[in-house]
C-alpha atoms as a PDB file:
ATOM      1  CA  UNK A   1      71.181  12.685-190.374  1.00  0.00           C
ATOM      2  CA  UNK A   2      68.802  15.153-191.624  1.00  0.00           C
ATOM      3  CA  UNK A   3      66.368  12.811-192.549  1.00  0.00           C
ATOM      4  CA  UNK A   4      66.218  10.987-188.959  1.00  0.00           C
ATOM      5  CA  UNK A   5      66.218  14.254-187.007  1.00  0.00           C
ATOM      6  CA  UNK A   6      62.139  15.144-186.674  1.00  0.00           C
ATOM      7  CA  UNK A   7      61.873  11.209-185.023  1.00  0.00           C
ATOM      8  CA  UNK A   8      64.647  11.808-182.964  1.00  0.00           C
ATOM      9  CA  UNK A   9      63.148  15.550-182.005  1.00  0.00           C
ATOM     10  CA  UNK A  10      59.817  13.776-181.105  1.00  0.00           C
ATOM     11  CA  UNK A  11      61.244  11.114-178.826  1.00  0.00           C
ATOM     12  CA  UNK A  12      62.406  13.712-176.391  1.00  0.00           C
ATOM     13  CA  UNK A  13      66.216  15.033-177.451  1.00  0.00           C
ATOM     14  CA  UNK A  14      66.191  19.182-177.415  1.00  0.00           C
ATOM     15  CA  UNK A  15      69.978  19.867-178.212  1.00  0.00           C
ATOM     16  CA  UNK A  16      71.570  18.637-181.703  1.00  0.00           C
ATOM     17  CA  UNK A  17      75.620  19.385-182.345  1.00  0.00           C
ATOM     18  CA  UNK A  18      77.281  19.915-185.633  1.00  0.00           C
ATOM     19  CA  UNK A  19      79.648  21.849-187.358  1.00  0.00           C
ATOM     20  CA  UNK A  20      77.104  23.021-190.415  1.00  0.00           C
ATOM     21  CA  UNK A  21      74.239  24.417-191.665  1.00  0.00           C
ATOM     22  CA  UNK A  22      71.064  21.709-191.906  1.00  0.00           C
ATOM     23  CA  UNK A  23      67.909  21.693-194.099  1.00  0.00           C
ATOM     24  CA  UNK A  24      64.595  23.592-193.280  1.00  0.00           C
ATOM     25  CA  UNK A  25      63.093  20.401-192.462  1.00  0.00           C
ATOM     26  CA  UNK A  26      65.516  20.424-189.769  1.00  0.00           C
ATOM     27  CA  UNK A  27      64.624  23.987-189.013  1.00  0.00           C
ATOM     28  CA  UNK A  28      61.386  23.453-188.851  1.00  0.00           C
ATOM     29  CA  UNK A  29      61.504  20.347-186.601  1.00  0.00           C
ATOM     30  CA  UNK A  30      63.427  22.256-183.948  1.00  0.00           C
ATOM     31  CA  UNK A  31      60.829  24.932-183.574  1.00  0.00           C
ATOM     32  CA  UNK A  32      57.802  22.350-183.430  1.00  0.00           C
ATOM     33  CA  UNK A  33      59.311  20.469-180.801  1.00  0.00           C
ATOM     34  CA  UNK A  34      61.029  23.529-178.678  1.00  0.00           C
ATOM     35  CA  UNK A  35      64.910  22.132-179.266  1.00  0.00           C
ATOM     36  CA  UNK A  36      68.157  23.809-180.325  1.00  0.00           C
ATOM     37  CA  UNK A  37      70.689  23.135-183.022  1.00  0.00           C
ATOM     38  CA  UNK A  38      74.569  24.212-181.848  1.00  0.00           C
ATOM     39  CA  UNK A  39      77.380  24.263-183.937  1.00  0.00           C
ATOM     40  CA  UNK A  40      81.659  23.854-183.005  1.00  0.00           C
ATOM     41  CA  UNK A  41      84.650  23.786-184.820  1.00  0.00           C
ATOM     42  CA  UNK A  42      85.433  21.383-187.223  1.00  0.00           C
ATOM     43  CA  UNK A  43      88.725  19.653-187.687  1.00  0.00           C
ATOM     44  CA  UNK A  44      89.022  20.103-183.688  1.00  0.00           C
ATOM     45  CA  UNK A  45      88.389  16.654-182.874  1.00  0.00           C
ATOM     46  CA  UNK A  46      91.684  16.251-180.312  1.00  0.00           C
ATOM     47  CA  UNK A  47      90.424  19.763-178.421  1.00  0.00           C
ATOM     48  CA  UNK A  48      86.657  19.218-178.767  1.00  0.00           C
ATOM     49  CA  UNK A  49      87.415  15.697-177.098  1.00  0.00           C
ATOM     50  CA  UNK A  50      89.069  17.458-173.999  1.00  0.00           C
ATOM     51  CA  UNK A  51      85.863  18.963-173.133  1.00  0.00           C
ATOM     52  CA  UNK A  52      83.778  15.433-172.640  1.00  0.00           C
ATOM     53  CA  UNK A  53      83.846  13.681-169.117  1.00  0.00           C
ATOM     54  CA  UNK A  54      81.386  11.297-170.645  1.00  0.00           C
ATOM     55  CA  UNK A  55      80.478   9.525-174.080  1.00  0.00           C
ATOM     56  CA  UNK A  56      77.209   6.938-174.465  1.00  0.00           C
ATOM     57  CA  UNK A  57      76.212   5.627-177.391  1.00  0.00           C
ATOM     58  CA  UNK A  58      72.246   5.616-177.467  1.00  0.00           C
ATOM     59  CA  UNK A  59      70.973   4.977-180.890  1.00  0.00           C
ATOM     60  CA  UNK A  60      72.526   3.914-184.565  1.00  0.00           C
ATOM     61  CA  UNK A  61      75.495   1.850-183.562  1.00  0.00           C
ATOM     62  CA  UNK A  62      75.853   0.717-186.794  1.00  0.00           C
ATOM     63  CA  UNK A  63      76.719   4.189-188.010  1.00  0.00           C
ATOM     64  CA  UNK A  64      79.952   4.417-186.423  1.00  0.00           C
ATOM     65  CA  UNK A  65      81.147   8.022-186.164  1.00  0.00           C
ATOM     66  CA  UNK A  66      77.701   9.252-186.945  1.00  0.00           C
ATOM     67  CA  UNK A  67      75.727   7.229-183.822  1.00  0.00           C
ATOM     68  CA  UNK A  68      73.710   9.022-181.653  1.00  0.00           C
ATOM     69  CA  UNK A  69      75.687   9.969-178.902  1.00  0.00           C
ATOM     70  CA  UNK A  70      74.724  11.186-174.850  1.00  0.00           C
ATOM     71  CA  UNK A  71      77.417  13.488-174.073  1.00  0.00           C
ATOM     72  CA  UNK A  72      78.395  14.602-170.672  1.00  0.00           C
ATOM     73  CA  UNK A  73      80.447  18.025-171.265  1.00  0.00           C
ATOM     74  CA  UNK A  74      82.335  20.471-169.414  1.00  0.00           C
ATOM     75  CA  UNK A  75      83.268  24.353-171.152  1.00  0.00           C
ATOM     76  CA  UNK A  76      82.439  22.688-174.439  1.00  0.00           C
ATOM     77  CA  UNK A  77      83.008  25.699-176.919  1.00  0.00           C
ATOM     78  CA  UNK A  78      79.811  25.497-179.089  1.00  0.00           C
ATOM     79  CA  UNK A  79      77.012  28.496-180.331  1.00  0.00           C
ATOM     80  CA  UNK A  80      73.303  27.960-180.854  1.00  0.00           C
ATOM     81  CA  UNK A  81      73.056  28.295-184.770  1.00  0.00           C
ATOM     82  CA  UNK A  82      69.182  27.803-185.058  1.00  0.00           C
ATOM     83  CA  UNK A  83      67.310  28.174-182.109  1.00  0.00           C
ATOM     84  CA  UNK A  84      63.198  27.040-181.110  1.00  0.00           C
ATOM     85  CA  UNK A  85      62.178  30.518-181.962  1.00  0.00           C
ATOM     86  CA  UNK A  86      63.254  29.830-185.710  1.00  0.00           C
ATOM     87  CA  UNK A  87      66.542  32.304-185.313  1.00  0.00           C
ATOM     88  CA  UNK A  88      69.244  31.298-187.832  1.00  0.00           C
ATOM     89  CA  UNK A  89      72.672  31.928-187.194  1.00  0.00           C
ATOM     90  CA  UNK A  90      73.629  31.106-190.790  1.00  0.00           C
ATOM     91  CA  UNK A  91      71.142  33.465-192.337  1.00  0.00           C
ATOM     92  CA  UNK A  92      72.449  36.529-190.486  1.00  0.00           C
ATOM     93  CA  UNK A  93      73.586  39.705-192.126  1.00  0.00           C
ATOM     94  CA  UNK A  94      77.015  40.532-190.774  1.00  0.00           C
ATOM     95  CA  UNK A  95      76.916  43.912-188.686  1.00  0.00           C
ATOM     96  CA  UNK A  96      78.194  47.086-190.952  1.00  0.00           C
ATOM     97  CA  UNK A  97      80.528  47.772-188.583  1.00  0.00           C
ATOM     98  CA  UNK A  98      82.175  43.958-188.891  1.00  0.00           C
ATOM     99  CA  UNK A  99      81.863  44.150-192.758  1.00  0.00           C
ATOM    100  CA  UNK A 100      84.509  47.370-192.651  1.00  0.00           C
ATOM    101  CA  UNK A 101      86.722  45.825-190.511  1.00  0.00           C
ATOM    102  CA  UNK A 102      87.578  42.760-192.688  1.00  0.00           C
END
């Protein structure tokens, strides 16, 4: 979806949700156009799925599992990974303290 995500920035969506890191084009888009990209678990699909009240497909149809989706949520357990400031979550050192704990 990388590819389709500055058009889809543009046309008014400000919150993308994944489960991995995305390309610096996709980066980049987010911070032009003031959005936010959070990630989830993956392999959660039967949990993740308690936590929507609501599911519309809006654009890409075609794609099945990858359409565009509006989701109505409630206590949906997602993190911001790259935020409209340019902040990646990915890119993050881990905290010393974390580091001699593991």
């Amino acid at each position: 979806m990388d590819p389709f995500t500055p058009a889809i920035l543009q046309v008014g969506v400000r919150v993308l949700l994944g489960k991995g890191e995305r390309t610096a084009m996709v980066k980049e888009a987010l911070v032009r156009y003031g959005a936010v990209y959070m990630v989830t678990y993956g392999g959660a699909g039967a949990l993740l799925a308690k936590a929507v009240r609501r599911a519309e497909v809006i654009a890409y149809p075609e794609l099945g599992a990858e359409a565009m989706l509006r989701l109505e949520i409630t206590e949906f357990p997602a993190i911001v990974a790259y935020d409209m400031y340019g902040g990646d979550l990915f890119a993050e050192e881990i905290p010393k303290y974390a580091q001699e704990s593991a």
